[in-house]
PDB file of N, CA and C in Angstrom:
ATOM      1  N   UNK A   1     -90.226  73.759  45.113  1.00  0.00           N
ATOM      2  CA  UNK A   1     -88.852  73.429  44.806  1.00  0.00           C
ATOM      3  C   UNK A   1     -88.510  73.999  43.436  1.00  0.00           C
ATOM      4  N   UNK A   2     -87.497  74.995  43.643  1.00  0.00           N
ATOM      5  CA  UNK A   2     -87.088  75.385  41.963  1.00  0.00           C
ATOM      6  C   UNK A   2     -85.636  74.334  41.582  1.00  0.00           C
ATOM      7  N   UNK A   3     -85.501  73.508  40.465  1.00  0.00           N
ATOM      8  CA  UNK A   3     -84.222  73.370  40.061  1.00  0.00           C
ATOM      9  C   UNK A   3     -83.989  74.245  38.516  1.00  0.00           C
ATOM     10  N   UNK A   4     -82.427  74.206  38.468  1.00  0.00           N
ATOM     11  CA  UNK A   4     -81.758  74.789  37.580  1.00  0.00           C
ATOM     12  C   UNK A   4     -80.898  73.914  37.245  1.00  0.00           C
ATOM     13  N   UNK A   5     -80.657  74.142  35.579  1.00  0.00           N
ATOM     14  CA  UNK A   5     -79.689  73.525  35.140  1.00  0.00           C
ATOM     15  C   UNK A   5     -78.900  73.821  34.113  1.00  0.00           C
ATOM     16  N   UNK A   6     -77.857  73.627  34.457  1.00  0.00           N
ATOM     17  CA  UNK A   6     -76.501  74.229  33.441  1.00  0.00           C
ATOM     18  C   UNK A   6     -76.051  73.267  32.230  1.00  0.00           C
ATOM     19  N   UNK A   7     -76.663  73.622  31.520  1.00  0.00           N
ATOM     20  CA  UNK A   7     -76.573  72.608  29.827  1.00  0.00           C
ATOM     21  C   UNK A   7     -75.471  72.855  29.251  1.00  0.00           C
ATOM     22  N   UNK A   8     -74.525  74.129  29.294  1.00  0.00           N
ATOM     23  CA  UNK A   8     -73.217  73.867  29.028  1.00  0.00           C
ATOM     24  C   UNK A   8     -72.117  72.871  29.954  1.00  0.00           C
ATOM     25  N   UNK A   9     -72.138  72.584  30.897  1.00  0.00           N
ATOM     26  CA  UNK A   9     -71.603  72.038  31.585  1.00  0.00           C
ATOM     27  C   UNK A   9     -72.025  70.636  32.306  1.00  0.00           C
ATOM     28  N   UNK A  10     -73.356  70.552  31.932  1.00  0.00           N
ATOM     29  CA  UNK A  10     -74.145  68.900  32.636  1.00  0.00           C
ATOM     30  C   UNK A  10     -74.239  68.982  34.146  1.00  0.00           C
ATOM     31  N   UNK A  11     -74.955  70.192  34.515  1.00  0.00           N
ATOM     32  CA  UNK A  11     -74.746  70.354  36.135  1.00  0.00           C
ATOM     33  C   UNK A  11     -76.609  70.369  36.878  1.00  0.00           C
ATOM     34  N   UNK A  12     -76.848  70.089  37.534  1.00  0.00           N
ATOM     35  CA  UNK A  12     -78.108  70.736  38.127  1.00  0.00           C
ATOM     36  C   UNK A  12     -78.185  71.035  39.669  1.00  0.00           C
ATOM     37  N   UNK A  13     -79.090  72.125  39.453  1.00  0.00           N
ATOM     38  CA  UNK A  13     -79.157  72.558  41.286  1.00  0.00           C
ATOM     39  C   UNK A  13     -80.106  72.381  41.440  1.00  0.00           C
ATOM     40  N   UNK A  14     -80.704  72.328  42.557  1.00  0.00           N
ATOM     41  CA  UNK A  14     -81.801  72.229  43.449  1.00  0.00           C
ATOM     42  C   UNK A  14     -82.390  73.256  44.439  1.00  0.00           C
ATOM     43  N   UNK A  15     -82.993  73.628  45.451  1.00  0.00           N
ATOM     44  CA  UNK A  15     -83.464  74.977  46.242  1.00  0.00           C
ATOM     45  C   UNK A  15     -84.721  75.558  46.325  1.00  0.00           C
ATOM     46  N   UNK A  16     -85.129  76.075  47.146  1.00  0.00           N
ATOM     47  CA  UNK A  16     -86.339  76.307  47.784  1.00  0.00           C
ATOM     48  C   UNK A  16     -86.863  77.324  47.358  1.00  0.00           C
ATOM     49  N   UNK A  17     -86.034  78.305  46.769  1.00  0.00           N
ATOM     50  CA  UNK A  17     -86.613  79.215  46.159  1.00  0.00           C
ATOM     51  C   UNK A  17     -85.382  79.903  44.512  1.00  0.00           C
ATOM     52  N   UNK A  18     -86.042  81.044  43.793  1.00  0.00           N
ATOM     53  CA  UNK A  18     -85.891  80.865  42.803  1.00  0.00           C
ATOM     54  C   UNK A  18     -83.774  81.456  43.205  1.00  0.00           C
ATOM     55  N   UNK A  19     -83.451  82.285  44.239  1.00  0.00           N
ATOM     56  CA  UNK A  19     -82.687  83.032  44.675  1.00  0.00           C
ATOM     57  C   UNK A  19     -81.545  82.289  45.192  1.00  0.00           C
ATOM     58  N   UNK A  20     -82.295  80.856  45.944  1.00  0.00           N
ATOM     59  CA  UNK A  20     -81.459  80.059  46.792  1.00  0.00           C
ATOM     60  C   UNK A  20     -81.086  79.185  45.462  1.00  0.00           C
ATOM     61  N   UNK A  21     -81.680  78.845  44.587  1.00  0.00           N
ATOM     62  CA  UNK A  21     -81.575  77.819  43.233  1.00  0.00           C
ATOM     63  C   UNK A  21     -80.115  78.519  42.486  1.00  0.00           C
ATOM     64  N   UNK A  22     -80.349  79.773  41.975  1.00  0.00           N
ATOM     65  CA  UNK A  22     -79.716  80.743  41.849  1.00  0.00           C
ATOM     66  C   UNK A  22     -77.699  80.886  42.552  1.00  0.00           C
ATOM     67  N   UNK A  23     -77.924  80.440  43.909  1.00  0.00           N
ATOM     68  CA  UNK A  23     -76.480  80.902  44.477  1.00  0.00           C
ATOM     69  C   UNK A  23     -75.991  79.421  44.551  1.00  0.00           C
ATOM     70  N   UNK A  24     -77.068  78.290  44.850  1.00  0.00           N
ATOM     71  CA  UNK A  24     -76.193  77.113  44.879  1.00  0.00           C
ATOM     72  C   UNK A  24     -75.910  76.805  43.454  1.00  0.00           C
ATOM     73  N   UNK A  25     -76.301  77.203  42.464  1.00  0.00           N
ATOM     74  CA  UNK A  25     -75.841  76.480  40.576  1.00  0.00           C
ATOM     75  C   UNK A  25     -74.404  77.792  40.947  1.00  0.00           C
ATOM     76  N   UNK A  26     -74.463  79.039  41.091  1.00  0.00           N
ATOM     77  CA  UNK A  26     -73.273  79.977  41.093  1.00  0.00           C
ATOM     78  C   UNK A  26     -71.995  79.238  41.981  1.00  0.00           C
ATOM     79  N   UNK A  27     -72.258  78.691  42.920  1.00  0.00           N
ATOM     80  CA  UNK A  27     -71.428  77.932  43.720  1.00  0.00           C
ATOM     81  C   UNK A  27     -71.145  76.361  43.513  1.00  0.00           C
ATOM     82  N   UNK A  28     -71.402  76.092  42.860  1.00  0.00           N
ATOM     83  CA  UNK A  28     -71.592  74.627  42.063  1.00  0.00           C
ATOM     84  C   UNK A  28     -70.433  74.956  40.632  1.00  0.00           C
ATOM     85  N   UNK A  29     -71.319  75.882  39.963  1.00  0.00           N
ATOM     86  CA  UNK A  29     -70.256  76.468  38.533  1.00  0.00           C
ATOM     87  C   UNK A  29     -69.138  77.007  38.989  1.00  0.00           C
ATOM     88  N   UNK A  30     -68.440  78.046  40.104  1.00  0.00           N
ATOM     89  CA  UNK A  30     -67.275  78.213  40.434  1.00  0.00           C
ATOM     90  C   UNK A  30     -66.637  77.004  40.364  1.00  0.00           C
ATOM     91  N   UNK A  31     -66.973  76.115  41.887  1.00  0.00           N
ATOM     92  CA  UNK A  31     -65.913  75.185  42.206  1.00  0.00           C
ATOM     93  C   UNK A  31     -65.833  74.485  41.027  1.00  0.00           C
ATOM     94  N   UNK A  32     -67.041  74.025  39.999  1.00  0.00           N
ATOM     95  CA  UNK A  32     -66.601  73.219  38.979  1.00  0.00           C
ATOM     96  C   UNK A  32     -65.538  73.762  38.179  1.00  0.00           C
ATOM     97  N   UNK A  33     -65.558  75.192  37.540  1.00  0.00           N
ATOM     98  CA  UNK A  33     -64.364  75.438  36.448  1.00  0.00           C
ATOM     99  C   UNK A  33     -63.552  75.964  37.463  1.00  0.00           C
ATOM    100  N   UNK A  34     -62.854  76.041  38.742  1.00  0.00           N
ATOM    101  CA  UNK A  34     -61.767  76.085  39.814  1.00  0.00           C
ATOM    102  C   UNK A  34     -61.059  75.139  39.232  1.00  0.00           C
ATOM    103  N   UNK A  35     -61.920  74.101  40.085  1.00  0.00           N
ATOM    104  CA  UNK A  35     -61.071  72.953  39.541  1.00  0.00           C
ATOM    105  C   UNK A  35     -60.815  72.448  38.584  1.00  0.00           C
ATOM    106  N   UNK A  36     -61.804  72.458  37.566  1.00  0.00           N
ATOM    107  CA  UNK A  36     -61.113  72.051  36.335  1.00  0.00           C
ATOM    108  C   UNK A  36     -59.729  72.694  36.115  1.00  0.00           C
ATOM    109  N   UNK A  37     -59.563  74.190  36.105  1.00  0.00           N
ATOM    110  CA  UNK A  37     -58.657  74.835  36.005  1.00  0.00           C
ATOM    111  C   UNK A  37     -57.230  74.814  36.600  1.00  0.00           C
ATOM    112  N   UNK A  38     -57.562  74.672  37.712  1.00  0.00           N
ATOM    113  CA  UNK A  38     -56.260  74.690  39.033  1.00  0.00           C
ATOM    114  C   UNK A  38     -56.610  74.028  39.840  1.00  0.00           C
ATOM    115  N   UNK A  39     -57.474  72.925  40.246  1.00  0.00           N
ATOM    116  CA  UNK A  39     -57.468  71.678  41.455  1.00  0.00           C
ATOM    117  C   UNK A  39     -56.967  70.617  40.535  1.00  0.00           C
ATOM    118  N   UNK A  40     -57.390  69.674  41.395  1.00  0.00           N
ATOM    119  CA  UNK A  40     -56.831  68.247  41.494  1.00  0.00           C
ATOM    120  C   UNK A  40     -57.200  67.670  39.395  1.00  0.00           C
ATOM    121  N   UNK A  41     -58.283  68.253  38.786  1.00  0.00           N
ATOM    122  CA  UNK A  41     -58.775  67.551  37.813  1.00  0.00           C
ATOM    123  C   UNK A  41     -57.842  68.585  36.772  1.00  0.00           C
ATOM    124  N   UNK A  42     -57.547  69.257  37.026  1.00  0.00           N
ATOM    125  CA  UNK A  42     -57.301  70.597  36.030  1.00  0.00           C
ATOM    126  C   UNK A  42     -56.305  69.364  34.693  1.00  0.00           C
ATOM    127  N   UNK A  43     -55.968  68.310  34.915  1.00  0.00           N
ATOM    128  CA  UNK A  43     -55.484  67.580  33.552  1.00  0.00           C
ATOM    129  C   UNK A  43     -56.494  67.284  32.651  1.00  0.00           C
ATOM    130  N   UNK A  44     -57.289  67.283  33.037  1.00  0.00           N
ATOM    131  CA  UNK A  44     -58.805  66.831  32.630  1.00  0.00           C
ATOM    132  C   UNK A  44     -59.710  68.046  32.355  1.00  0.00           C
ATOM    133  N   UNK A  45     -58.788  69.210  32.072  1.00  0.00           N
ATOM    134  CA  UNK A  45     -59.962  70.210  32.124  1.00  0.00           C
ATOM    135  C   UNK A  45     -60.457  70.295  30.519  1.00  0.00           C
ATOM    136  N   UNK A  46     -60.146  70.043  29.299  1.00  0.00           N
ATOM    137  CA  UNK A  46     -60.423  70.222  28.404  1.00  0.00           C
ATOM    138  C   UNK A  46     -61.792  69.310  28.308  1.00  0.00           C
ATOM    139  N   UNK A  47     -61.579  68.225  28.857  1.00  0.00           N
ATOM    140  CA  UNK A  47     -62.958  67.261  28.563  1.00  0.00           C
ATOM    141  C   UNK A  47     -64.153  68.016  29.912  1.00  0.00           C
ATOM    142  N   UNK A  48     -63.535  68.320  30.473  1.00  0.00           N
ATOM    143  CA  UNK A  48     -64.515  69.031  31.627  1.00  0.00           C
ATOM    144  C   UNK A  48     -65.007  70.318  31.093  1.00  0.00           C
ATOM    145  N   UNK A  49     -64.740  71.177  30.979  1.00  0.00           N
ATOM    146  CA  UNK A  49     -64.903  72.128  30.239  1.00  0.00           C
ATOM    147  C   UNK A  49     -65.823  72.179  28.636  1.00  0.00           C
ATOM    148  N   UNK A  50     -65.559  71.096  28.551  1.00  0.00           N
ATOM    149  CA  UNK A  50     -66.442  70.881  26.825  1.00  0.00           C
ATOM    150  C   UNK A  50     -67.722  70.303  27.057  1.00  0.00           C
ATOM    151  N   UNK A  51     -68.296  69.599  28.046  1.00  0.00           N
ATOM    152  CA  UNK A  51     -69.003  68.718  28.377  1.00  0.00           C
ATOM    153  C   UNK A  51     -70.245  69.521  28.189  1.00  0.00           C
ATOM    154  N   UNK A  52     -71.237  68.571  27.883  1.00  0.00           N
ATOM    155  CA  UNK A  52     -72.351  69.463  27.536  1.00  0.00           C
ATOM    156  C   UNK A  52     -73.419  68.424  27.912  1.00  0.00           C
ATOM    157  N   UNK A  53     -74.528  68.533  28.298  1.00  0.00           N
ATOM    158  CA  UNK A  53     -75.725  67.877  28.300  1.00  0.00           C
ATOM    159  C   UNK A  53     -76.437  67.207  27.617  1.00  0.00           C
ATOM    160  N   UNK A  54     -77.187  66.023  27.471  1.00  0.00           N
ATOM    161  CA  UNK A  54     -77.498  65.505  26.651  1.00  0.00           C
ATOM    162  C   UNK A  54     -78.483  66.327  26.153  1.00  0.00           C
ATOM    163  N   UNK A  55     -78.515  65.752  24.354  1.00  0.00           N
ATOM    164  CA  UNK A  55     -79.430  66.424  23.411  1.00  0.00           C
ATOM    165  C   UNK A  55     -80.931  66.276  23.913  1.00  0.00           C
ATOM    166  N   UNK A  56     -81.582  65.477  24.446  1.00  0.00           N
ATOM    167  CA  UNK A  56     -82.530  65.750  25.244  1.00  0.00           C
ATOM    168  C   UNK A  56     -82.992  66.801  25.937  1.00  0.00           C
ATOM    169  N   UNK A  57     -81.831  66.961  26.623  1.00  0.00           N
ATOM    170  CA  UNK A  57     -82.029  68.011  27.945  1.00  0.00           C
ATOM    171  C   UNK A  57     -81.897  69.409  26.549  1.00  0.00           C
ATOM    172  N   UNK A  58     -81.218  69.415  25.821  1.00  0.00           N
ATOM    173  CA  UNK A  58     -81.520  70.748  24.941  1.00  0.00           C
ATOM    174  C   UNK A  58     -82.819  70.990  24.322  1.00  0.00           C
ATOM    175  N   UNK A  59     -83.015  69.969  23.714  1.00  0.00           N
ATOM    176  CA  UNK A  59     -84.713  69.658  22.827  1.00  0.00           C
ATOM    177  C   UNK A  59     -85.226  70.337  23.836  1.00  0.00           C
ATOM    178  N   UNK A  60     -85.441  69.529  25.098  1.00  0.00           N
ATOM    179  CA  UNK A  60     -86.585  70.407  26.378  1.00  0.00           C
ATOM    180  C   UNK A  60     -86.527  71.281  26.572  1.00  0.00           C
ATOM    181  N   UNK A  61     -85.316  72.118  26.728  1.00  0.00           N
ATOM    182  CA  UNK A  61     -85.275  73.256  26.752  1.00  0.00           C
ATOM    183  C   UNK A  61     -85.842  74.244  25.935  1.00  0.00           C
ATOM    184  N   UNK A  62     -85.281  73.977  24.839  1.00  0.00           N
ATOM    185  CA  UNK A  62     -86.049  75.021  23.010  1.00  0.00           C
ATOM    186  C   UNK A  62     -87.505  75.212  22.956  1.00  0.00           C
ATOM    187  N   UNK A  63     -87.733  73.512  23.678  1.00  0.00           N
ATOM    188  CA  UNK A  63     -89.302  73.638  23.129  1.00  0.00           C
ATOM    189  C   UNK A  63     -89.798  74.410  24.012  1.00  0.00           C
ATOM    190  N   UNK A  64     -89.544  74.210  25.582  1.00  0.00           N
ATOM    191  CA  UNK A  64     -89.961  75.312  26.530  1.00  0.00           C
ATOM    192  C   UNK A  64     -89.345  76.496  26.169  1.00  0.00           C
ATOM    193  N   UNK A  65     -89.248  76.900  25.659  1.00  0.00           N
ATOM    194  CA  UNK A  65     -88.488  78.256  24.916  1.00  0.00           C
ATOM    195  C   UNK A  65     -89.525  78.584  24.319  1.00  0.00           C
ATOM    196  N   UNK A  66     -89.692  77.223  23.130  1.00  0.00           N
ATOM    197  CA  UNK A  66     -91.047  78.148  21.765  1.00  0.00           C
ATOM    198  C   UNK A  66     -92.375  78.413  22.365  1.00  0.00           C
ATOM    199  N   UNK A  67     -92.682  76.942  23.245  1.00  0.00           N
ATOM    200  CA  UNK A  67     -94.393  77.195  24.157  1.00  0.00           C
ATOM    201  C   UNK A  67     -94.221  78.583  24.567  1.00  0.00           C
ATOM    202  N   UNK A  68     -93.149  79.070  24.917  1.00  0.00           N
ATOM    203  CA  UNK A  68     -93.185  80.316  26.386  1.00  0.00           C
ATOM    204  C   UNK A  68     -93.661  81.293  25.055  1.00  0.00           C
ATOM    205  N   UNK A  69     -92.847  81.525  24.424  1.00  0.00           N
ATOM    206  CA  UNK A  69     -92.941  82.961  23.171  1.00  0.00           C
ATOM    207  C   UNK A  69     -94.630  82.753  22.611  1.00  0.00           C
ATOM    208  N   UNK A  70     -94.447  81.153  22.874  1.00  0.00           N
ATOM    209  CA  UNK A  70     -96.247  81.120  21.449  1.00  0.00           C
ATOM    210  C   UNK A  70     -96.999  81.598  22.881  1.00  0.00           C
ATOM    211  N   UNK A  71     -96.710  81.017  24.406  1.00  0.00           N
ATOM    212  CA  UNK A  71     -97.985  81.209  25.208  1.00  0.00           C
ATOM    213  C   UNK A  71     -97.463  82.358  26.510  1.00  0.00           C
ATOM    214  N   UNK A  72     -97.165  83.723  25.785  1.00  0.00           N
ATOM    215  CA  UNK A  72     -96.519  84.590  26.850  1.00  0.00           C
ATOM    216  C   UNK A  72     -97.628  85.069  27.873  1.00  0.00           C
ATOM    217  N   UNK A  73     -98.807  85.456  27.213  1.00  0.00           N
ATOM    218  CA  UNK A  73    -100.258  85.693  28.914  1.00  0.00           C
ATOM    219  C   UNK A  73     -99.969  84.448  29.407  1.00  0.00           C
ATOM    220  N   UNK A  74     -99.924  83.319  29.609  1.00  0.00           N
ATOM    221  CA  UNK A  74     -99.653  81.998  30.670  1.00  0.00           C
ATOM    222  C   UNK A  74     -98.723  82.437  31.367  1.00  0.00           C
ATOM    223  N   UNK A  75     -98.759  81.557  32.663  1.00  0.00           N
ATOM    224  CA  UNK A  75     -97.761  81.713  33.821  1.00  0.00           C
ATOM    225  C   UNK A  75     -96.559  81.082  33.224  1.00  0.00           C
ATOM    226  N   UNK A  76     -95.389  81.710  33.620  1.00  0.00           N
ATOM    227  CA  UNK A  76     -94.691  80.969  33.114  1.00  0.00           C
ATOM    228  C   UNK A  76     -94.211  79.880  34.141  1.00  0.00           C
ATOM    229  N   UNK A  77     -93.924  78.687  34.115  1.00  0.00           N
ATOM    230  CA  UNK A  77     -93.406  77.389  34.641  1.00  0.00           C
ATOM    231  C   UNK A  77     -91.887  77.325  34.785  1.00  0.00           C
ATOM    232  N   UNK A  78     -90.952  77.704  34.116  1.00  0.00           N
ATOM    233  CA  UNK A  78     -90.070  77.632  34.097  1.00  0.00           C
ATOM    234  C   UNK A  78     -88.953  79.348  33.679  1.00  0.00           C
ATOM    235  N   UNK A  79     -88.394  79.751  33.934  1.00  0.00           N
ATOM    236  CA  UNK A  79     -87.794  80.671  34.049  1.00  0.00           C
ATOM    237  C   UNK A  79     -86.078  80.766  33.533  1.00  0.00           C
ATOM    238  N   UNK A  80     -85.716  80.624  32.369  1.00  0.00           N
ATOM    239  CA  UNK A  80     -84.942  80.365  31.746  1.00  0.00           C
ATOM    240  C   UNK A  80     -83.817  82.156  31.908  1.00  0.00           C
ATOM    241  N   UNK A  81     -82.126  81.248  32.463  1.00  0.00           N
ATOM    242  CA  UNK A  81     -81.319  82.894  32.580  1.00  0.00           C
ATOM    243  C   UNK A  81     -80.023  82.449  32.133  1.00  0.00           C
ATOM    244  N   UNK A  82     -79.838  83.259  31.524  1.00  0.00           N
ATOM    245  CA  UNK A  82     -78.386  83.308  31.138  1.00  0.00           C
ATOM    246  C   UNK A  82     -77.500  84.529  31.536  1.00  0.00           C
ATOM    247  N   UNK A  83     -76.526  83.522  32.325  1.00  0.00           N
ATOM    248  CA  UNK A  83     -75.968  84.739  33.177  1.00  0.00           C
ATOM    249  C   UNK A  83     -74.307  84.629  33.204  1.00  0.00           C
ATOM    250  N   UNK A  84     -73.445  85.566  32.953  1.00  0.00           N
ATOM    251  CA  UNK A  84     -72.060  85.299  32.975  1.00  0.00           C
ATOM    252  C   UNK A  84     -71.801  84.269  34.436  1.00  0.00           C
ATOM    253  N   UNK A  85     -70.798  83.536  34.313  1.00  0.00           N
ATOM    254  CA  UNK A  85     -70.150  83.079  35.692  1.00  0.00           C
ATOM    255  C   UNK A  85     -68.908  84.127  36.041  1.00  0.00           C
ATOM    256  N   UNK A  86     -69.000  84.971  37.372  1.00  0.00           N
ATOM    257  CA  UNK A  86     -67.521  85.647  37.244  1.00  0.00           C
ATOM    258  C   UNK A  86     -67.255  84.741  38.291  1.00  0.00           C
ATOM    259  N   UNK A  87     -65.515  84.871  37.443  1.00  0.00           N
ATOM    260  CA  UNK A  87     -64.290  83.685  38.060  1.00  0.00           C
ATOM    261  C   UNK A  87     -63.005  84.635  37.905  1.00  0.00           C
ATOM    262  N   UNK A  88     -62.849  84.780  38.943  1.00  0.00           N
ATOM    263  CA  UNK A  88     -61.138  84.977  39.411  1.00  0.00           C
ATOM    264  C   UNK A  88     -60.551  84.153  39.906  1.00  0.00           C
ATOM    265  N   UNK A  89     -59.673  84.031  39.008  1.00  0.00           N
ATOM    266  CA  UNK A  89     -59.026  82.638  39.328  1.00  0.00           C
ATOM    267  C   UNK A  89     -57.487  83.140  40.130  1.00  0.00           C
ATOM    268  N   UNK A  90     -56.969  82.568  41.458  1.00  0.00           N
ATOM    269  CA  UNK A  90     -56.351  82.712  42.022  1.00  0.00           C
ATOM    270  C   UNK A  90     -54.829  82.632  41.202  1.00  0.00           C
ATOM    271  N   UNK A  91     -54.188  83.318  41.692  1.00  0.00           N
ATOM    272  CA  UNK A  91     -52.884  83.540  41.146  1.00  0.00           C
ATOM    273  C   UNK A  91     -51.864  83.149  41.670  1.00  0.00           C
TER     274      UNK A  91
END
């Protein structure tokens, strides 16, 4: 089971592999800033949009950040991506 998780936004996916983890967080992050934007919440998009993850979930992250750089011959466990979201937003 790979999950992923979106620390700008407080989101996580789930999936069977690293590809399928991958298209459901991409399809998860659309509909989320859709709607924030232009559905039903879009009054609410400033607090939606700002929302961020708890400081926890960042700490874990960094530190799995520094282990990875101090222990790069190890497998890595976790697989950290930063990737644009493209959004066209309907007109």
């Amino acid at each position: 089971m790979w999950v992923a998780v979106c620390l700008d936004f407080d989101l996580a996916a789930q999936g069977d592999s690293l590809d399928d983890v991958r298209r459901r967080m991409d399809a998860m992050l659309t509909e989320y800033v859709e709607d924030a934007l232009t559905g039903e919440d879009r009054d609410h998009a400033e607090t939606l949009l700002n929302r961020r993850a708890p400081w926890r979930y960042w700490l874990r992250f960094y530190w799995f950040s520094i282990v990875d750089r101090l222990r790069r011959r190890a497998p890595r466990s976790h697989l950290p991506f930063h990737e644009t979201l493209p959004l066209t937003l309907a007109r």
